[in-house]
PDB file of N, CA and C in Angstrom:
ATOM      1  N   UNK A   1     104.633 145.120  72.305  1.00  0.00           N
ATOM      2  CA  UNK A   1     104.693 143.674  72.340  1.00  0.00           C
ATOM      3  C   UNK A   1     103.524 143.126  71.512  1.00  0.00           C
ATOM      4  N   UNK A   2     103.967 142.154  70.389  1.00  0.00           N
ATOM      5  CA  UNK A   2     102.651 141.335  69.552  1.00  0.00           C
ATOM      6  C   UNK A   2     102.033 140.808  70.576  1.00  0.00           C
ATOM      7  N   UNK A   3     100.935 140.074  69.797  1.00  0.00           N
ATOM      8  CA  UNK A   3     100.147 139.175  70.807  1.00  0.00           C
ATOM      9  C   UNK A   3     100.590 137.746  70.917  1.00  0.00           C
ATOM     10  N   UNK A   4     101.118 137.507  69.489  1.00  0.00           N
ATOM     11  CA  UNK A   4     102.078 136.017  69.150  1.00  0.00           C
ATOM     12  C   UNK A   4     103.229 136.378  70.340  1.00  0.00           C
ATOM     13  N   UNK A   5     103.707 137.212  70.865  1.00  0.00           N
ATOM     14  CA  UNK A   5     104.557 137.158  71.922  1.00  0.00           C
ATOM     15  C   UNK A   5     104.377 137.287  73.148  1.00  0.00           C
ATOM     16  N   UNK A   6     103.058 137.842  73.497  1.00  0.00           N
ATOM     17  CA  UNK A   6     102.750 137.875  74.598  1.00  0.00           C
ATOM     18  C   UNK A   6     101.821 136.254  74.969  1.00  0.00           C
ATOM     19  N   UNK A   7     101.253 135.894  73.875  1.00  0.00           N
ATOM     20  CA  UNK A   7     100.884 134.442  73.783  1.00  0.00           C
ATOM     21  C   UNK A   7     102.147 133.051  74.412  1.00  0.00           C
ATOM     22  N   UNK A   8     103.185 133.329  73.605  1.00  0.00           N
ATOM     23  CA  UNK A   8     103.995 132.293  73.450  1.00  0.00           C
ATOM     24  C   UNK A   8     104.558 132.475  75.618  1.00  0.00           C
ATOM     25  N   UNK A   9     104.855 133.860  76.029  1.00  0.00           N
ATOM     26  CA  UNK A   9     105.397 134.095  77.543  1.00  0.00           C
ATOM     27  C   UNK A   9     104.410 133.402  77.903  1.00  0.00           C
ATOM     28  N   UNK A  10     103.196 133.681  77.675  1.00  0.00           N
ATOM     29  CA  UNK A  10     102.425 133.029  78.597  1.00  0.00           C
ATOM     30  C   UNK A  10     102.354 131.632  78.389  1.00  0.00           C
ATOM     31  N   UNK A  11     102.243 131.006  77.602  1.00  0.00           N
ATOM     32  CA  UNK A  11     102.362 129.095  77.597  1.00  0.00           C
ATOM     33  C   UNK A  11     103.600 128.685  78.025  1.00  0.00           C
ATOM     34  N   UNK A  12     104.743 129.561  78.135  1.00  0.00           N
ATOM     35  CA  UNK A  12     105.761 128.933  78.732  1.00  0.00           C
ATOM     36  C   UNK A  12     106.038 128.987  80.257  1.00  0.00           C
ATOM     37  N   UNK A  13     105.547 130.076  80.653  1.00  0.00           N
ATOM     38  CA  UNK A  13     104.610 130.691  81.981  1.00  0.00           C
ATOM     39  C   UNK A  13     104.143 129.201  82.614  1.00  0.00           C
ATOM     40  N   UNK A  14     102.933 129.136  81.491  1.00  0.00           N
ATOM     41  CA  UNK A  14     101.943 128.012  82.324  1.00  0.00           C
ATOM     42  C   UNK A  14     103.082 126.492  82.193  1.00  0.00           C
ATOM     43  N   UNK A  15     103.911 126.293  81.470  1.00  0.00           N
ATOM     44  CA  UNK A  15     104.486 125.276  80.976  1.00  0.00           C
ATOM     45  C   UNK A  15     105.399 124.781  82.631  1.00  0.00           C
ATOM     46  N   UNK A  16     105.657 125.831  83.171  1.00  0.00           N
ATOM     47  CA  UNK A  16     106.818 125.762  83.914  1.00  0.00           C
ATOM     48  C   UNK A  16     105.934 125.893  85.490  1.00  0.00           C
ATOM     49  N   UNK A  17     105.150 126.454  85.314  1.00  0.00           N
ATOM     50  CA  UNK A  17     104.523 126.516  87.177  1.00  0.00           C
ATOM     51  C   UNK A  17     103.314 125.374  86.947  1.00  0.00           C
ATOM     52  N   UNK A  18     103.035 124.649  85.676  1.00  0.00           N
ATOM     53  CA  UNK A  18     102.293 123.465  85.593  1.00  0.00           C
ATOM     54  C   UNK A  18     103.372 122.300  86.387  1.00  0.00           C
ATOM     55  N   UNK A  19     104.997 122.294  86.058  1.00  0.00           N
ATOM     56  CA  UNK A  19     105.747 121.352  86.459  1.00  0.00           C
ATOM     57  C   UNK A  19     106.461 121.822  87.781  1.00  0.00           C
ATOM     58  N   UNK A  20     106.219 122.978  88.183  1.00  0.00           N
ATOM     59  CA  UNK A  20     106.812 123.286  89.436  1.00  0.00           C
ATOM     60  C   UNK A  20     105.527 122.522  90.832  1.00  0.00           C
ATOM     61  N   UNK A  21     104.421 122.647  90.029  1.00  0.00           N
ATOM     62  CA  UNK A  21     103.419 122.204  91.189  1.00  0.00           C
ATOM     63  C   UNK A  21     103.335 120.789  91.300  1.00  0.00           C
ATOM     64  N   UNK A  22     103.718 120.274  90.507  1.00  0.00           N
ATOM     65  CA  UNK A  22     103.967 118.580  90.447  1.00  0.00           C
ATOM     66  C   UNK A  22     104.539 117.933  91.885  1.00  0.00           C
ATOM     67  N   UNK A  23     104.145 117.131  92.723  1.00  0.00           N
ATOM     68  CA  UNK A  23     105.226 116.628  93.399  1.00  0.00           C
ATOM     69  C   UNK A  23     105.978 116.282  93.131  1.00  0.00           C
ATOM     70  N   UNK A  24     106.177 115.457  91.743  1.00  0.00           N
ATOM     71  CA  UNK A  24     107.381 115.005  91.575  1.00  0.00           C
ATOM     72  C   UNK A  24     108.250 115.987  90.236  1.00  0.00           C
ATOM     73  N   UNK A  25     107.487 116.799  90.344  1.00  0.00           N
ATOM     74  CA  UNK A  25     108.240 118.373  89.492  1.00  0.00           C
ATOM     75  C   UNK A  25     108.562 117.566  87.961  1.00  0.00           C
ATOM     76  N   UNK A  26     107.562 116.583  87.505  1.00  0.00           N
ATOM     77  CA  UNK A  26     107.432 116.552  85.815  1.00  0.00           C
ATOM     78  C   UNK A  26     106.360 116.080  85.577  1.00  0.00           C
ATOM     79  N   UNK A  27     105.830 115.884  84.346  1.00  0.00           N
ATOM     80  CA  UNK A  27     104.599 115.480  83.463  1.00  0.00           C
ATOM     81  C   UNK A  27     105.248 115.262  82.236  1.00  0.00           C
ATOM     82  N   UNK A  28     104.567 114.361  81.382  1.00  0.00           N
ATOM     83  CA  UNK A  28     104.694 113.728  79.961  1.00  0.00           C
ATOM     84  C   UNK A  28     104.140 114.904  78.885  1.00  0.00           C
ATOM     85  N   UNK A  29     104.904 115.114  78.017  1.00  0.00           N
ATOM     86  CA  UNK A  29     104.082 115.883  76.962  1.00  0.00           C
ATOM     87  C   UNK A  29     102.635 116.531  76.890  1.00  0.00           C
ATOM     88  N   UNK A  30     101.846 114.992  77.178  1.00  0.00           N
ATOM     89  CA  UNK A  30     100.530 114.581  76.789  1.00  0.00           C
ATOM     90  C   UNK A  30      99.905 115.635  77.798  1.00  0.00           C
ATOM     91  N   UNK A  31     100.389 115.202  79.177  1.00  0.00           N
ATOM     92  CA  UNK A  31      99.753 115.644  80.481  1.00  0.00           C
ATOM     93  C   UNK A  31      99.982 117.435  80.469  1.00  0.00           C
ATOM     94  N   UNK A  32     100.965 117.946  80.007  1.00  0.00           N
ATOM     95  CA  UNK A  32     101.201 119.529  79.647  1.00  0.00           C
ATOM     96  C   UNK A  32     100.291 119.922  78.750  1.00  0.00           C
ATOM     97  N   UNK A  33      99.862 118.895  78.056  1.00  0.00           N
ATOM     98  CA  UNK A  33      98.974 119.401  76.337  1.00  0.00           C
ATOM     99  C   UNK A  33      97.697 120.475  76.971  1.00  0.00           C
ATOM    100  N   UNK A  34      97.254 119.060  77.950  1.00  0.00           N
ATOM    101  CA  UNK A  34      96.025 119.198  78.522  1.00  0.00           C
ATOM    102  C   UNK A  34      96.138 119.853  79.400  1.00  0.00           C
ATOM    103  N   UNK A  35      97.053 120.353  80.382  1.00  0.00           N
ATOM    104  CA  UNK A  35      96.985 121.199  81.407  1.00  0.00           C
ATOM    105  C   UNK A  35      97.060 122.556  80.787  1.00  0.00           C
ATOM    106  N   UNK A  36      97.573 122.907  79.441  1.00  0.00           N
ATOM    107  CA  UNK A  36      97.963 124.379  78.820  1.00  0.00           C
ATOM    108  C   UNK A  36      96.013 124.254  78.703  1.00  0.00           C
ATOM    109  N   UNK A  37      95.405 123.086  77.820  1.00  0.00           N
ATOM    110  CA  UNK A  37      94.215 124.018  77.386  1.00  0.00           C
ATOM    111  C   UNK A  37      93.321 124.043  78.530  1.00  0.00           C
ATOM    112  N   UNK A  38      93.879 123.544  79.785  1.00  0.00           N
ATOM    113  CA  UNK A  38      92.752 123.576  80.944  1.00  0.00           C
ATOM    114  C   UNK A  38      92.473 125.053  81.362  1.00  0.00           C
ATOM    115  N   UNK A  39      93.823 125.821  81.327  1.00  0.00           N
ATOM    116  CA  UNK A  39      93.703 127.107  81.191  1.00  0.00           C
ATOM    117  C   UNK A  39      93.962 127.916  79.911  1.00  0.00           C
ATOM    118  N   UNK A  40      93.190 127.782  79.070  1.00  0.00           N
ATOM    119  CA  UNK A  40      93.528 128.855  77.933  1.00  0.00           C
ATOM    120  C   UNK A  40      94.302 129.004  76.554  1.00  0.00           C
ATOM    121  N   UNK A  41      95.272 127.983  76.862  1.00  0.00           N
ATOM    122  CA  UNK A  41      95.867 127.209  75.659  1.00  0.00           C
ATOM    123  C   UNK A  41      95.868 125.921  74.718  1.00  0.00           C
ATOM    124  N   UNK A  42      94.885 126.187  74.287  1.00  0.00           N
ATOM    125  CA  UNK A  42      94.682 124.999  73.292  1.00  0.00           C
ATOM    126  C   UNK A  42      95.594 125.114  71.695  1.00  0.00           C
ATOM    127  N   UNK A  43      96.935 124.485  72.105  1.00  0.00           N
ATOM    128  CA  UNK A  43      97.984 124.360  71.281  1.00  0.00           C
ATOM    129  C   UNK A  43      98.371 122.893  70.825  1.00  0.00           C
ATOM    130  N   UNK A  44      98.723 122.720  69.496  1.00  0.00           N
ATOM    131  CA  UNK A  44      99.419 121.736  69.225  1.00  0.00           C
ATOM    132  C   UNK A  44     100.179 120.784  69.946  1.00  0.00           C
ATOM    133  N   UNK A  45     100.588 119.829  69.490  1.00  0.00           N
ATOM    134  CA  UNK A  45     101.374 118.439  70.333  1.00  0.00           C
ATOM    135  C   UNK A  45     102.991 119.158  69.785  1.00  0.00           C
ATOM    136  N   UNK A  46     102.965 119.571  68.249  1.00  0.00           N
ATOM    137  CA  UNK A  46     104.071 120.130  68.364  1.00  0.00           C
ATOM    138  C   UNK A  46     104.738 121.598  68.654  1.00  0.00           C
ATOM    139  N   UNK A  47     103.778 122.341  69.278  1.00  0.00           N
ATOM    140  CA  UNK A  47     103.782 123.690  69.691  1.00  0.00           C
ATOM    141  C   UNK A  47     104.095 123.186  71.156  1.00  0.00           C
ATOM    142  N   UNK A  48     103.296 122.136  72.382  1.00  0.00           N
ATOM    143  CA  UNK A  48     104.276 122.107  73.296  1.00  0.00           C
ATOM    144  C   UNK A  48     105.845 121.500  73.211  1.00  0.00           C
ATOM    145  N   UNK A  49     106.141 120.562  72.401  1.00  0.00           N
ATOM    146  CA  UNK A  49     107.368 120.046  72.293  1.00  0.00           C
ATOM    147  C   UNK A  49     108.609 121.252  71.988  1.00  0.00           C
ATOM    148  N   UNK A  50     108.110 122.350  70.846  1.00  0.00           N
ATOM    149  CA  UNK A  50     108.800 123.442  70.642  1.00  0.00           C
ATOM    150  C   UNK A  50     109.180 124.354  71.943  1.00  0.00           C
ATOM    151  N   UNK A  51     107.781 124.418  72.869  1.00  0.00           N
ATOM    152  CA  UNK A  51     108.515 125.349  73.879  1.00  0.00           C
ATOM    153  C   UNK A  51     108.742 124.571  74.856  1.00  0.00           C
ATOM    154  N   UNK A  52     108.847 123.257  74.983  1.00  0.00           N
ATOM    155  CA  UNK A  52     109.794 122.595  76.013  1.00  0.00           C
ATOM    156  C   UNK A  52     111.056 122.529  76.025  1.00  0.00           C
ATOM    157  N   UNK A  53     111.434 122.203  74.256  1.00  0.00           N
ATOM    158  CA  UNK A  53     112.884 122.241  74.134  1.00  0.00           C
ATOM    159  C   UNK A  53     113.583 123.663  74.101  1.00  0.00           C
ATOM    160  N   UNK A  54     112.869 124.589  73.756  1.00  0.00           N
ATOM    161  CA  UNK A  54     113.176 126.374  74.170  1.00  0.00           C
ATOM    162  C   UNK A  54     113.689 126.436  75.863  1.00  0.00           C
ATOM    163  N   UNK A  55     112.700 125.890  76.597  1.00  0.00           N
ATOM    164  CA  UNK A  55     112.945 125.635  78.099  1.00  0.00           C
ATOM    165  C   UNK A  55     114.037 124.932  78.222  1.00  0.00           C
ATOM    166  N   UNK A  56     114.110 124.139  77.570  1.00  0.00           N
ATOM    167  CA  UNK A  56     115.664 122.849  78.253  1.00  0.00           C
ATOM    168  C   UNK A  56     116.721 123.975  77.814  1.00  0.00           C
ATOM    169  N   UNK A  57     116.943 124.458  76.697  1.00  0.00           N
ATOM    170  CA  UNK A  57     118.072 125.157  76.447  1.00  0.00           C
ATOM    171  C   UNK A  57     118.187 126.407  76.844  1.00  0.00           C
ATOM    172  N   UNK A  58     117.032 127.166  77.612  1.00  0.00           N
ATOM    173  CA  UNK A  58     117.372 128.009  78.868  1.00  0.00           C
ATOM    174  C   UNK A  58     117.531 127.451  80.123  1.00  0.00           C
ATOM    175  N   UNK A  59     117.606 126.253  80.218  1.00  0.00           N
ATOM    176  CA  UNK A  59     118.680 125.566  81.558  1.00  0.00           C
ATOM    177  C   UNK A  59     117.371 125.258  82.679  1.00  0.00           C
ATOM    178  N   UNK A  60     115.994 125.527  82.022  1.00  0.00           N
ATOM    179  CA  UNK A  60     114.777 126.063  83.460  1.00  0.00           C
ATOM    180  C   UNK A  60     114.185 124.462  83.054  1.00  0.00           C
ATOM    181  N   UNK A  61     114.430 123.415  82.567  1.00  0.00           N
ATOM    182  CA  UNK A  61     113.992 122.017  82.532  1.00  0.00           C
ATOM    183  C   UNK A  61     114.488 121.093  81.958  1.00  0.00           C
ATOM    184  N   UNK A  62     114.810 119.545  82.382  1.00  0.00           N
ATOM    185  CA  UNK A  62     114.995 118.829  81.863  1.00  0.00           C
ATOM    186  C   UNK A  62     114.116 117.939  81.194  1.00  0.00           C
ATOM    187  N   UNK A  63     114.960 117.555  80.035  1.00  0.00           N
ATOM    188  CA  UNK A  63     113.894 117.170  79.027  1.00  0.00           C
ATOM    189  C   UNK A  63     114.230 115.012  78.979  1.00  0.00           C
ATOM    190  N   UNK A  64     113.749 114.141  79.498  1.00  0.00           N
ATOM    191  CA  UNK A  64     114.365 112.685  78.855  1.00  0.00           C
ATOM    192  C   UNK A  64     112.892 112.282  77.624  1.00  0.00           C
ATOM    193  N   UNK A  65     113.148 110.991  76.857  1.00  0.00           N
ATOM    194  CA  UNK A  65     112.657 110.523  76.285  1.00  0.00           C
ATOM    195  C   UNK A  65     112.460 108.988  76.273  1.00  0.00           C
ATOM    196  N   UNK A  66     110.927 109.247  76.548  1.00  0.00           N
ATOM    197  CA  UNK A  66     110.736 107.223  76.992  1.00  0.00           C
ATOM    198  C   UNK A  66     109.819 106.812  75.638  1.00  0.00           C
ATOM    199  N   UNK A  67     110.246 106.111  74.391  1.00  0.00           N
ATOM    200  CA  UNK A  67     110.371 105.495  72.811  1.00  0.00           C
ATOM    201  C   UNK A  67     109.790 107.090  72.869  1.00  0.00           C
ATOM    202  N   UNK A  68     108.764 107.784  72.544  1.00  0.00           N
ATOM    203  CA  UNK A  68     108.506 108.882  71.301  1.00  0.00           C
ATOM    204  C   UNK A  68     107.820 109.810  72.233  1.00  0.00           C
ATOM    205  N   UNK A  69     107.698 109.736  73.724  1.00  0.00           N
ATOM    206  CA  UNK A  69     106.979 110.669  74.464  1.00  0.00           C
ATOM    207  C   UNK A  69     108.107 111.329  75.243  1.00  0.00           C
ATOM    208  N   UNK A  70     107.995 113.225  75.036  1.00  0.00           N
ATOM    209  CA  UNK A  70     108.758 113.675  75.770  1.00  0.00           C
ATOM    210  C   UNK A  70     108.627 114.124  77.463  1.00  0.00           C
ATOM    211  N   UNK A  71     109.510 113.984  78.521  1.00  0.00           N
ATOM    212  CA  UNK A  71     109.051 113.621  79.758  1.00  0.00           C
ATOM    213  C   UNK A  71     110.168 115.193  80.251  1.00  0.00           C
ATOM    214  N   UNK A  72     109.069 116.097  81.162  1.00  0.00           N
ATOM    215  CA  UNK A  72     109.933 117.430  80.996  1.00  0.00           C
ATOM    216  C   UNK A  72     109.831 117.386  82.865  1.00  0.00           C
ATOM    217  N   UNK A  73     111.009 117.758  83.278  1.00  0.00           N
ATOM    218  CA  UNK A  73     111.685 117.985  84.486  1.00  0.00           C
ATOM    219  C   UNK A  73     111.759 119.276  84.565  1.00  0.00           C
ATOM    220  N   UNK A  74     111.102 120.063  85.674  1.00  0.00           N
ATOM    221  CA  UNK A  74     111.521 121.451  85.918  1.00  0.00           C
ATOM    222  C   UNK A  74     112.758 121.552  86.604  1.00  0.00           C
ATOM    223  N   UNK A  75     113.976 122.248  86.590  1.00  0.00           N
ATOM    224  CA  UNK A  75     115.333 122.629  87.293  1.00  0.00           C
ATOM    225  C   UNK A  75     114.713 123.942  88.296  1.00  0.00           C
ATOM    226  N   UNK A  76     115.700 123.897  89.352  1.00  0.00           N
ATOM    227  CA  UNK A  76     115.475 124.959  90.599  1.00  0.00           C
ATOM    228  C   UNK A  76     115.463 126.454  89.560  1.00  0.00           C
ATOM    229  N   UNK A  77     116.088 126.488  88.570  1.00  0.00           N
ATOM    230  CA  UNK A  77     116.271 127.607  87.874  1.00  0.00           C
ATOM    231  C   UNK A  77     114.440 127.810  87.653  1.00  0.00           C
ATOM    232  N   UNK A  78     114.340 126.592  86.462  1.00  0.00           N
ATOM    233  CA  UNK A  78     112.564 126.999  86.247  1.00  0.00           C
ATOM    234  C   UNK A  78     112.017 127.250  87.667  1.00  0.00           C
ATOM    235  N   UNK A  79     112.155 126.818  88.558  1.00  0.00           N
ATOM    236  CA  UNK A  79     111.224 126.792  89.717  1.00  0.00           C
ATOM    237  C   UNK A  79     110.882 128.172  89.925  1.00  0.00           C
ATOM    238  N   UNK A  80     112.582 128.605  90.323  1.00  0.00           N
ATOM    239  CA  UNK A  80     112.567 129.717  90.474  1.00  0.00           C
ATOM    240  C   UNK A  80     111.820 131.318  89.831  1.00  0.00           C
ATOM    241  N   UNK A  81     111.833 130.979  88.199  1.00  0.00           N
ATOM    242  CA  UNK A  81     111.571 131.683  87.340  1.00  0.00           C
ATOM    243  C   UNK A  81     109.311 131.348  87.264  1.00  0.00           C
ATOM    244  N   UNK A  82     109.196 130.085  87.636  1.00  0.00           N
ATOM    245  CA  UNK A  82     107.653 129.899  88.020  1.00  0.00           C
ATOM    246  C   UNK A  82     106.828 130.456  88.957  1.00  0.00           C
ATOM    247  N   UNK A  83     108.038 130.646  90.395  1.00  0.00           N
ATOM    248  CA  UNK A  83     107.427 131.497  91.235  1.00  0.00           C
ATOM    249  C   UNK A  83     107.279 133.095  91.455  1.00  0.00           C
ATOM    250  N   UNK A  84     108.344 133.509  90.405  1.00  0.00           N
ATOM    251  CA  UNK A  84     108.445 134.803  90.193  1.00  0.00           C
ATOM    252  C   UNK A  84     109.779 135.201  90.953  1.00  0.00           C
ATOM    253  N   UNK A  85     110.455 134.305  91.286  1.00  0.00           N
ATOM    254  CA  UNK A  85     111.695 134.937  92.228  1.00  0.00           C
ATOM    255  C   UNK A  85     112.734 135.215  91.113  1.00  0.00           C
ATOM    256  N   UNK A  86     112.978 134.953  90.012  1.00  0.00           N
ATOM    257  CA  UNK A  86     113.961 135.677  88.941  1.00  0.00           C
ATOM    258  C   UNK A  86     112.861 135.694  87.411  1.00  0.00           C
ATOM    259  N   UNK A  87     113.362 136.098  86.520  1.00  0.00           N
ATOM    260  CA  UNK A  87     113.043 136.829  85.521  1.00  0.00           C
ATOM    261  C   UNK A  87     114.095 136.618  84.035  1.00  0.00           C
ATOM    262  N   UNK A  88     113.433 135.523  83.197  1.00  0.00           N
ATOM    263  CA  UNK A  88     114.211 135.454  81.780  1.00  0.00           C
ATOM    264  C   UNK A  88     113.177 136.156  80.963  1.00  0.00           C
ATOM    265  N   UNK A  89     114.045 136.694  80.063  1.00  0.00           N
ATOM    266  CA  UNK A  89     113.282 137.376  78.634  1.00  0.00           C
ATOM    267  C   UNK A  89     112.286 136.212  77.784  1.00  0.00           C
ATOM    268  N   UNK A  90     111.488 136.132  77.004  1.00  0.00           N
ATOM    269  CA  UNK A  90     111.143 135.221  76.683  1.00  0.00           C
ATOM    270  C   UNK A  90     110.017 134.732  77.143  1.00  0.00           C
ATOM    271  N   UNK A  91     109.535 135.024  78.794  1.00  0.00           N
ATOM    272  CA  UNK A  91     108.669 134.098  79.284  1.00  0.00           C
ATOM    273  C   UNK A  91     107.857 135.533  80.209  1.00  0.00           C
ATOM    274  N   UNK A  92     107.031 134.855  80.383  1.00  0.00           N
ATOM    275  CA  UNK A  92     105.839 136.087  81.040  1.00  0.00           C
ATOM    276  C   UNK A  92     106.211 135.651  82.588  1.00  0.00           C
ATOM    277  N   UNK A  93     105.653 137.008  83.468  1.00  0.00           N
ATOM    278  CA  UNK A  93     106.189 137.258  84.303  1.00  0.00           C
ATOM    279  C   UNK A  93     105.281 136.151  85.391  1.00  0.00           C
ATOM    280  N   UNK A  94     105.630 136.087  86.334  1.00  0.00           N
ATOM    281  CA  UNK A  94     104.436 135.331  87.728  1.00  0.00           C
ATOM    282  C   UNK A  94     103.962 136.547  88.779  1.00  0.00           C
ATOM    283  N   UNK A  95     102.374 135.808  88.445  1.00  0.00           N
ATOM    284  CA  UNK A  95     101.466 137.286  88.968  1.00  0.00           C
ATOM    285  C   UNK A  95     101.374 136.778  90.795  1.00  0.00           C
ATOM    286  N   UNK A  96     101.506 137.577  91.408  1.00  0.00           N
ATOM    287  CA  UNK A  96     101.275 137.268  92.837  1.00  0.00           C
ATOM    288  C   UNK A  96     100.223 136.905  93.265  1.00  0.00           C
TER     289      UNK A  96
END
């Protein structure tokens, strides 16, 4: 496994148990930017938008748009896949 791939599991990792812990299970773009580099990922505005919409079209979040900010919804699927109870290719695993 590269490190560009073991990199990318892990921001989508943090992308998805950042919005599973939410009470209201979403955050704005902006608010993901800053929660990836709170732990370790200090990535682009368009590096999170890329793996959000990767996420919507594995079914694990919904994505709406309020004028130019994207607003990401975790689905029971992501939840699921945040807490470690199932397993997609693509995304790093959840450590106990």
């Amino acid at each position: 496994m590269s490190f560009n791939q073991i990199l990318t599991e892990s921001i989508r990792l943090a992308l998805l148990q950042a919005l599973e812990q939410d009470p209201g299970y979403s955050h704005n773009e902006n608010i993901l930017q800053m929660i990836l580099a709170s732990v370790g990922h200090d990535v682009s505005a368009d590096r999170v938008r890329t793996e959000l919409r990767w996420l919507e079209e594995q079914g694990l979040l919904a994505i709406t748009t309020v004028g130019e900010l994207l607003i990401a919804k975790v689905t029971q699927r992501g939840v699921d896949v945040a807490l470690g109870r199932s397993r997609i290719d693509g995304i790093g695993r959840a450590r106990p």
